[in-house]
Protein backbone atom coordinates (compact mmCIF):
# COMPACT_ATOMS: atom_id res chain seq x y z
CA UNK A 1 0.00 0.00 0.00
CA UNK A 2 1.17 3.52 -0.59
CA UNK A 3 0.67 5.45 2.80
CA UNK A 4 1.06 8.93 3.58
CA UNK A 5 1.45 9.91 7.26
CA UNK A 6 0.80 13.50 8.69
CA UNK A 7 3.95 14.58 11.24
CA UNK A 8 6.08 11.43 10.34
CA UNK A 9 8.87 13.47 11.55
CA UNK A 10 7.43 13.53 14.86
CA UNK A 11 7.55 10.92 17.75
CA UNK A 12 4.46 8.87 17.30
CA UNK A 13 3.93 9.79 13.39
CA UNK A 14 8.14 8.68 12.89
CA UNK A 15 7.59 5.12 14.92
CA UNK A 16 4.56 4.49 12.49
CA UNK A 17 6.20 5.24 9.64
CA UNK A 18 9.33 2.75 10.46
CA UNK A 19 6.82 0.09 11.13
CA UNK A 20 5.10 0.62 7.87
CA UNK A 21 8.32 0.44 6.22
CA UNK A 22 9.11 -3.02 8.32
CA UNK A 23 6.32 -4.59 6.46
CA UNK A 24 7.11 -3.43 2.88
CA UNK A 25 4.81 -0.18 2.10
CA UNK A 26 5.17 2.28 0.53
CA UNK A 27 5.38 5.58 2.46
CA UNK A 28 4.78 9.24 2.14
CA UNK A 29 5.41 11.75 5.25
CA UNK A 30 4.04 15.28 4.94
CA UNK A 31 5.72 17.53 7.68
CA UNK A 32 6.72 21.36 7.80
CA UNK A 33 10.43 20.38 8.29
CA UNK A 34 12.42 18.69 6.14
CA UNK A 35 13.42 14.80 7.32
CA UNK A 36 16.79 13.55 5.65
CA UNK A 37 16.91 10.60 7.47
CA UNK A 38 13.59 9.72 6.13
CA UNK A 39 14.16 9.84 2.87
CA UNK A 40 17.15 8.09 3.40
CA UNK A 41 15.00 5.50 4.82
CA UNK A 42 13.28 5.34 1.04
CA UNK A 43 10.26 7.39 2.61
CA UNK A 44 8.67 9.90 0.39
CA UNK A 45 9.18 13.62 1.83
CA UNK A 46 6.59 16.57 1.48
CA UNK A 47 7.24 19.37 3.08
CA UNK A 48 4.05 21.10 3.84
CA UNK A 49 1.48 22.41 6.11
CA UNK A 50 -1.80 20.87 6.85
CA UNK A 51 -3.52 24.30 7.27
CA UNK A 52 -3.05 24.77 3.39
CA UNK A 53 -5.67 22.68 1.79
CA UNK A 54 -3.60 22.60 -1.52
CA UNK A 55 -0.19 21.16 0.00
CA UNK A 56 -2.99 18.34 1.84
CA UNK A 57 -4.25 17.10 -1.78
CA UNK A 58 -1.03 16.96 -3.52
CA UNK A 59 0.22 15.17 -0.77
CA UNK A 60 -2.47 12.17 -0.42
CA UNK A 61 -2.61 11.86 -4.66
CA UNK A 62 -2.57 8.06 -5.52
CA UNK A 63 -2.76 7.07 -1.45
CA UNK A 64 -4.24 3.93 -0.50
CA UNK A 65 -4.38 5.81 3.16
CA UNK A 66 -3.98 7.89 5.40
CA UNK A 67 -2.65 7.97 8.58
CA UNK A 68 -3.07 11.67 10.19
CA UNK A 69 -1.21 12.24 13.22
CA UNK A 70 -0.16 15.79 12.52
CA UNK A 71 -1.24 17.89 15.47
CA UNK A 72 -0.57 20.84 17.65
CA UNK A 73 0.22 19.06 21.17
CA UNK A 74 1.43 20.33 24.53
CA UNK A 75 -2.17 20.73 25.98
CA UNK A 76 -0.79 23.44 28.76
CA UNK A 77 -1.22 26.93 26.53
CA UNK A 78 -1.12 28.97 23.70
CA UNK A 79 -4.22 30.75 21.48
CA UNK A 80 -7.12 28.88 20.69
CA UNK A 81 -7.16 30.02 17.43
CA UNK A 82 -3.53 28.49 16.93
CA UNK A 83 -4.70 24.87 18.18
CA UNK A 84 -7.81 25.31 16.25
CA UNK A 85 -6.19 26.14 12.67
CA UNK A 86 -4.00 22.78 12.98
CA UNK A 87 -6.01 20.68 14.94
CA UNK A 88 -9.25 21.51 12.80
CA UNK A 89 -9.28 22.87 10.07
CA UNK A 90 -6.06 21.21 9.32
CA UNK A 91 -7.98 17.57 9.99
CA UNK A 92 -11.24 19.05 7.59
CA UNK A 93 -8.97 19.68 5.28
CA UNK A 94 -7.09 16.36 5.31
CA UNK A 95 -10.78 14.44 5.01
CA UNK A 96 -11.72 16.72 2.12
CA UNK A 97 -8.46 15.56 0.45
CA UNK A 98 -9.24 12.18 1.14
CA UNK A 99 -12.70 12.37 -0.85
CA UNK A 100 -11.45 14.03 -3.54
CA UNK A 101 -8.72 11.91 -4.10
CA UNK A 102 -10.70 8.69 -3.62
CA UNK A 103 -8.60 7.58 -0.97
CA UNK A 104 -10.67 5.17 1.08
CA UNK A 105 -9.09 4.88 4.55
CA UNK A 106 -7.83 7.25 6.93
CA UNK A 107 -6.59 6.50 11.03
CA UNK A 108 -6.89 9.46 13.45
CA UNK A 109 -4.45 10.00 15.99
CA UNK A 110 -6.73 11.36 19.02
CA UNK A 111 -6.60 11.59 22.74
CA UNK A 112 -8.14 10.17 25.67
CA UNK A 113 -8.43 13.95 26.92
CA UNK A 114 -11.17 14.49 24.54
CA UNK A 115 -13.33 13.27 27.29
CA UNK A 116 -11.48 14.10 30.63
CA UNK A 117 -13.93 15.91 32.68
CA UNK A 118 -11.86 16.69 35.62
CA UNK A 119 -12.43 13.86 37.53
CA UNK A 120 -11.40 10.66 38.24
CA UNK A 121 -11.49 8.32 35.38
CA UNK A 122 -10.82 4.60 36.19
CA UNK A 123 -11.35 1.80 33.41
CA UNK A 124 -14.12 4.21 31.54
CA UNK A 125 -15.16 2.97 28.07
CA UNK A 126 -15.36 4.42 24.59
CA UNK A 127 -19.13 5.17 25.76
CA UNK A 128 -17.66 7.81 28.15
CA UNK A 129 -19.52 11.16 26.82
CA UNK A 130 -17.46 14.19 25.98
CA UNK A 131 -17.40 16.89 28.84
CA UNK A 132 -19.27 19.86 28.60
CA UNK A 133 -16.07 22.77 28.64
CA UNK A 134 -12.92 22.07 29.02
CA UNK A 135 -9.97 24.26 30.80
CA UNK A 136 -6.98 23.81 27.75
CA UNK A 137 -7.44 24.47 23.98
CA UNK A 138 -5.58 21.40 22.89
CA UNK A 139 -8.29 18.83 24.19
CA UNK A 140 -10.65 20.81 22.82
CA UNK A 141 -9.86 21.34 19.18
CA UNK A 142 -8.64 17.69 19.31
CA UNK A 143 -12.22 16.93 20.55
CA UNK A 144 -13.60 18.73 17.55
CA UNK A 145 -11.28 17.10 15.08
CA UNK A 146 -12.48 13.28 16.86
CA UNK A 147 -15.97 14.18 15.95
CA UNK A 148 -15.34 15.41 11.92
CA UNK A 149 -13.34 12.32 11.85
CA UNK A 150 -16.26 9.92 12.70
CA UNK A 151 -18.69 12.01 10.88
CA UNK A 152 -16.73 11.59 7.73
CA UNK A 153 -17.03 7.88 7.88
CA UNK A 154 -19.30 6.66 5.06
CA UNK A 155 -19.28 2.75 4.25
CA UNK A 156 -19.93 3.41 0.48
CA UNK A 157 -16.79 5.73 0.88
CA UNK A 158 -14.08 6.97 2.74
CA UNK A 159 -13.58 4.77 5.75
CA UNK A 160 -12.63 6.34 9.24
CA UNK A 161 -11.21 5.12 12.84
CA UNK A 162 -9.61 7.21 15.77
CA UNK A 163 -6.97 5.94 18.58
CA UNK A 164 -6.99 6.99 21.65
CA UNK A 165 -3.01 6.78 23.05
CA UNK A 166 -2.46 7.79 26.52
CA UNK A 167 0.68 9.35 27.65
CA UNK A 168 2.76 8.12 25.00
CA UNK A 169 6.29 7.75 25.81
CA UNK A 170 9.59 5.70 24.98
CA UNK A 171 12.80 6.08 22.50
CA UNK A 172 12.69 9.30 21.02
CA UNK A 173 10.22 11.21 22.88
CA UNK A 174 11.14 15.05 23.03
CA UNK A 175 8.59 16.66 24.86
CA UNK A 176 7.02 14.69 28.62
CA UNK A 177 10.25 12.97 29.70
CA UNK A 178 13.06 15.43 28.95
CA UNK A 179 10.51 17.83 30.60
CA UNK A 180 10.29 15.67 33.08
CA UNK A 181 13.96 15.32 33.46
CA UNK A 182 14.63 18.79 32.83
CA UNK A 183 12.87 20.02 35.60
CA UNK A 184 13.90 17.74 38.40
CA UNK A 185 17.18 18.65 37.67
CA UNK A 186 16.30 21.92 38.36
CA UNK A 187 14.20 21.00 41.63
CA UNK A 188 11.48 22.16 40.06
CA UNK A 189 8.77 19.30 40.43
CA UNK A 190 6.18 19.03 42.98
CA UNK A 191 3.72 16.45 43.62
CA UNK A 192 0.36 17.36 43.21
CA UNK A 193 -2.53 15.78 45.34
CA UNK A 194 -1.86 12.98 47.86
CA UNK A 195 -0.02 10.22 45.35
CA UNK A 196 -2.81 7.80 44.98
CA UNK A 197 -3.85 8.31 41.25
CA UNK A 198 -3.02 6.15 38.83
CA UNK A 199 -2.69 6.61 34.89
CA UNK A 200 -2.23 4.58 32.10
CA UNK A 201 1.31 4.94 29.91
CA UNK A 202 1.49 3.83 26.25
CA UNK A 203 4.93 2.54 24.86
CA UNK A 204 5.39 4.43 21.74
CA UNK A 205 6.14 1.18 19.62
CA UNK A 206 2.65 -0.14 20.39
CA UNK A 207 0.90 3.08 19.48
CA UNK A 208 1.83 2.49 15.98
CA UNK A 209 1.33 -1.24 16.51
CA UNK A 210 -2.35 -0.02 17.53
CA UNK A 211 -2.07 2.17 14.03
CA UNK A 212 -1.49 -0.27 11.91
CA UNK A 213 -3.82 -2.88 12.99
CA UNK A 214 -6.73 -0.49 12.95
CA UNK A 215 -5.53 0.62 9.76
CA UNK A 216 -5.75 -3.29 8.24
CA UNK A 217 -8.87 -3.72 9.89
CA UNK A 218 -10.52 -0.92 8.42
CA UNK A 219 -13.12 -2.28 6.34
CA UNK A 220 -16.78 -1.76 4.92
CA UNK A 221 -18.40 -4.91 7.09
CA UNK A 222 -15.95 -4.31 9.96
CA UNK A 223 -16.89 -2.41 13.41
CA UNK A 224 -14.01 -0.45 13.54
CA UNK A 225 -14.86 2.11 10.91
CA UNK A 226 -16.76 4.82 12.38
CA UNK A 227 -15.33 4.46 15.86
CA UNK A 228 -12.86 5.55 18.51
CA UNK A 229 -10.61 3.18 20.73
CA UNK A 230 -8.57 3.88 24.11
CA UNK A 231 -5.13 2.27 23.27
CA UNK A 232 -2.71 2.02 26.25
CA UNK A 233 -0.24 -0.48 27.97
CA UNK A 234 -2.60 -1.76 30.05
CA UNK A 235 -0.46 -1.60 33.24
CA UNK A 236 -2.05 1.78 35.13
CA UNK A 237 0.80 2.75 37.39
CA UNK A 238 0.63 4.77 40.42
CA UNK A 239 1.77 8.35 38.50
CA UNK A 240 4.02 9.81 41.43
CA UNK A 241 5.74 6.54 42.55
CA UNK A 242 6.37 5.85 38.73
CA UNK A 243 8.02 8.86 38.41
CA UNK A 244 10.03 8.63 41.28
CA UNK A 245 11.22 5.15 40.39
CA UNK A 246 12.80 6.43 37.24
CA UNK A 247 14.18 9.64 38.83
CA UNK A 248 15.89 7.15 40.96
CA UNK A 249 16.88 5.37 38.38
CA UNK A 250 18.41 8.33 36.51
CA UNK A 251 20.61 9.06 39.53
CA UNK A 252 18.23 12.18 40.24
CA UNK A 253 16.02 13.40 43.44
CA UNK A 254 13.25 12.01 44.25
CA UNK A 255 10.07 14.51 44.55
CA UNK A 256 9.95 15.55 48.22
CA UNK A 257 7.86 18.69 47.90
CA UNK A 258 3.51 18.08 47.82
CA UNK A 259 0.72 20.30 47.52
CA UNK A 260 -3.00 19.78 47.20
CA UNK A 261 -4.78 19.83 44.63
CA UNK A 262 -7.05 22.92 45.54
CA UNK A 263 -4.23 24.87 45.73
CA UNK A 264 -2.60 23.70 42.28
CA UNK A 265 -5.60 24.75 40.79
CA UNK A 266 -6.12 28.31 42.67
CA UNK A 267 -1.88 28.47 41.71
CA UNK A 268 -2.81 27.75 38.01
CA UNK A 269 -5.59 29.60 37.48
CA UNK A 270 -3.34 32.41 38.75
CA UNK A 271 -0.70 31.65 36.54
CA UNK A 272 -3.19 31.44 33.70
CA UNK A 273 -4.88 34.99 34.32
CA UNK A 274 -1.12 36.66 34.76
CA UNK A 275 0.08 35.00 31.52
CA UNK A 276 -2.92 36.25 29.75
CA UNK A 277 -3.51 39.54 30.88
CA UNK A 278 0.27 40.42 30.74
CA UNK A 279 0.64 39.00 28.27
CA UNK A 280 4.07 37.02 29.13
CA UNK A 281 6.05 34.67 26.42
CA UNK A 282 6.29 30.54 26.76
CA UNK A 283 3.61 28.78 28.87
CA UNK A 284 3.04 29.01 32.65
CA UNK A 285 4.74 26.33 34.75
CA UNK A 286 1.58 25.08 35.94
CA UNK A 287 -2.11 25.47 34.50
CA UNK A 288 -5.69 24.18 36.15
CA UNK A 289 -5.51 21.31 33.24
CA UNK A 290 -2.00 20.20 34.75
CA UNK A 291 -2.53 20.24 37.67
CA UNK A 292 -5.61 18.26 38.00
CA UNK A 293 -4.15 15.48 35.46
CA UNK A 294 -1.37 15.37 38.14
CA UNK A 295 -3.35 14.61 40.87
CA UNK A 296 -6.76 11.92 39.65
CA UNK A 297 -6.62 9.38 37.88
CA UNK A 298 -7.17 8.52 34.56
CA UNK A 299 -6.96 5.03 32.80
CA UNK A 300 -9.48 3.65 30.35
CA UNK A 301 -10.63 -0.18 28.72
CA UNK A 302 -9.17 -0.90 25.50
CA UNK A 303 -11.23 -4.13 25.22
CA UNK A 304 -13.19 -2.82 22.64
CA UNK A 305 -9.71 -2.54 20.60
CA UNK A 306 -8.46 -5.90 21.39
CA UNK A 307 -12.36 -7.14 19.97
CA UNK A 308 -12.71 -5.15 17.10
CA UNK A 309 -8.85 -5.39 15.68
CA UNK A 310 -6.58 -7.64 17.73
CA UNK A 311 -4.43 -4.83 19.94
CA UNK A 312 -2.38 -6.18 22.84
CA UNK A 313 0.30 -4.77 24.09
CA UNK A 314 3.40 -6.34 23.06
CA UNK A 315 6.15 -4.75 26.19
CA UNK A 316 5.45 -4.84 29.53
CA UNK A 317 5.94 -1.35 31.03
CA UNK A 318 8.92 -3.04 32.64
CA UNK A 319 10.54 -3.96 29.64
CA UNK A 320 9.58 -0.84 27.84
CA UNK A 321 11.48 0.80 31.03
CA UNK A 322 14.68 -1.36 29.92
CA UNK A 323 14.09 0.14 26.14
CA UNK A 324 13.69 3.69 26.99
CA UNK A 325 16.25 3.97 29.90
CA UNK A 326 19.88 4.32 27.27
CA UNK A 327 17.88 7.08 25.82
CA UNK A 328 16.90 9.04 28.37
CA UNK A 329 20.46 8.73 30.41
CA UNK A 330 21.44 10.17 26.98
CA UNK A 331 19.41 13.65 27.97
CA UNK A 332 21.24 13.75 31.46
């Protein structure tokens, strides 16, 4: 098959594109950089953006599928409007390229914060109802892009599903661990609530595992097109102890320093209005959306994916530890 993924230079879109390659297709990565090593790799590479309708069509001509992970992440801050022009009207546009170039399958790359409502979450389903606001422009916009997604499905047409990863992480990653890292080499992290929550983690290897059996799955008699999936390890870990346990393995601190989660909040929504009203550059250390997915929990039931297309995990978090561990001693 001739593939093009959206932000194949990226963490998840790059691991997707490898595996694809693994198993003999053809592929075609659309970024806004430029990606030697990918096209070293034998990888088609278009460099383009996703808010330009024009740059979208040319670069899904003569695709079997698509594969959009493209997105504005981060989740913490930043404009609305900024989120929205990538996260939605770049995903419209990719779908409208899609129909009128007859390609008939295309995997979202979504978010289980589409539907976090602030509260605890623990083993919710796909039935799980989106919330009614929510307190950061990135699961927002990413909500609205989920929902054009599964709209556009049409069995006598273009075929649609949408993953849910959670907290992606492994080899590679440049954003949540060397954050992570950066910061408690600084002494700047502090636990938020009282330690209990758990979350789930994804390995980044079986997100595009997930990817690419959703994507072979995707068929006109099959339940998967049309719908949305949680995909995670399926290991929930207590978040703070988790983190301390690979601090510790690092050779770094461990997190002494607690507050509650009231506070975090009030301190956020502080940090929010100063930021704003200022305005000040970069994003504030700590926001009400942070804080509270610091302190509850939030893991979900990806039975419905192991049903409809066959996902299991296929590393423990342990041994995805053992993977990821050279890497990150590399950002010390």
């Amino acid at each position: 098959m001739r593939i093009l993924v959206t932000g194949g230079g990226g963490f998840i879109g790059g691991c997707i594109v490898r595996q694809l390659l693994e198993r003999g297709d053809r592929v075609v990565c659309m970024g806004r950089n430029r990606y030697p090593e990918l096209h070293n790799m034998g990888v088609e590479t278009l460099q383009g953006d996703i808010r330009l309708k024009d740059a979208v069509l040319q670069a899904s001509r003569k695709c079997d599928a698509v594969i959009h992970v493209a997105a504005k992440s981060g989740g913490l801050w930043g404009r609305f409007q900024d989120y929205y022009d990538i996260n939605v009207t770049g995903t419209r546009n990719i779908i409208d390229a899609c129909r009128e170039n007859m390609v008939p399958r295309l995997v979202f790359t979504s978010s289980p914060s589409v539907v976090f409502d602030n509260n605890h979450q623990e083993g919710i389903n796909e039935d799980c109802p989106y919330p009614a606001a929510y307190e950061s422009p990135y699961p927002r916009t990413k909500a609205m892009a989920e929902q054009l997604v599964v709209a556009a499905n049409d069995k006598n047409g273009l075929l649609t599903v949408s993953l849910r990863p959670h907290i992606v992480w492994g080899p590679g990653d440049t954003q949540l661990l060397p954050r992570l890292i950066a910061r408690a080499k600084a002494g700047q992290i502090v636990q938020v609530g009282d330690g209990t929550n758990k979350v789930d983690m994804t390995y980044v290897e079986d997100v595009a595992h997930a990817h690419l059996l959703a994507l072979d799955a995707l068929k006109d008699d099959s339940p998967v097109a049309g719908s949305v999936y949680f995909i995670s390890q399926n290991e929930p870990v207590r978040l703070w102890q988790w983190i301390n346990d690979l601090l510790e393995k690092l050779g770094l601190p461990r997190v002494k320093r607690k507050i509650s989660l009231p506070v975090a909040r009030a301190l956020g929504g502080t940090l929010e209005r100063v930021y704003r009203i200022l305005p000040l550059p970069g994003e504030p250390r700590l926001t009400r959306f942070l804080a509270t997915e610091l302190a509850v929990s939030h893991y979900y039931d990806t039975s419905r994916a192991h049903r409809d297309f066959g996902y299991e995990p296929r590393f423990s978090m342990n041994a995805a530890m053992e993977k990821t561990l050279p890497y990150l001693k590399k950002l010390l």
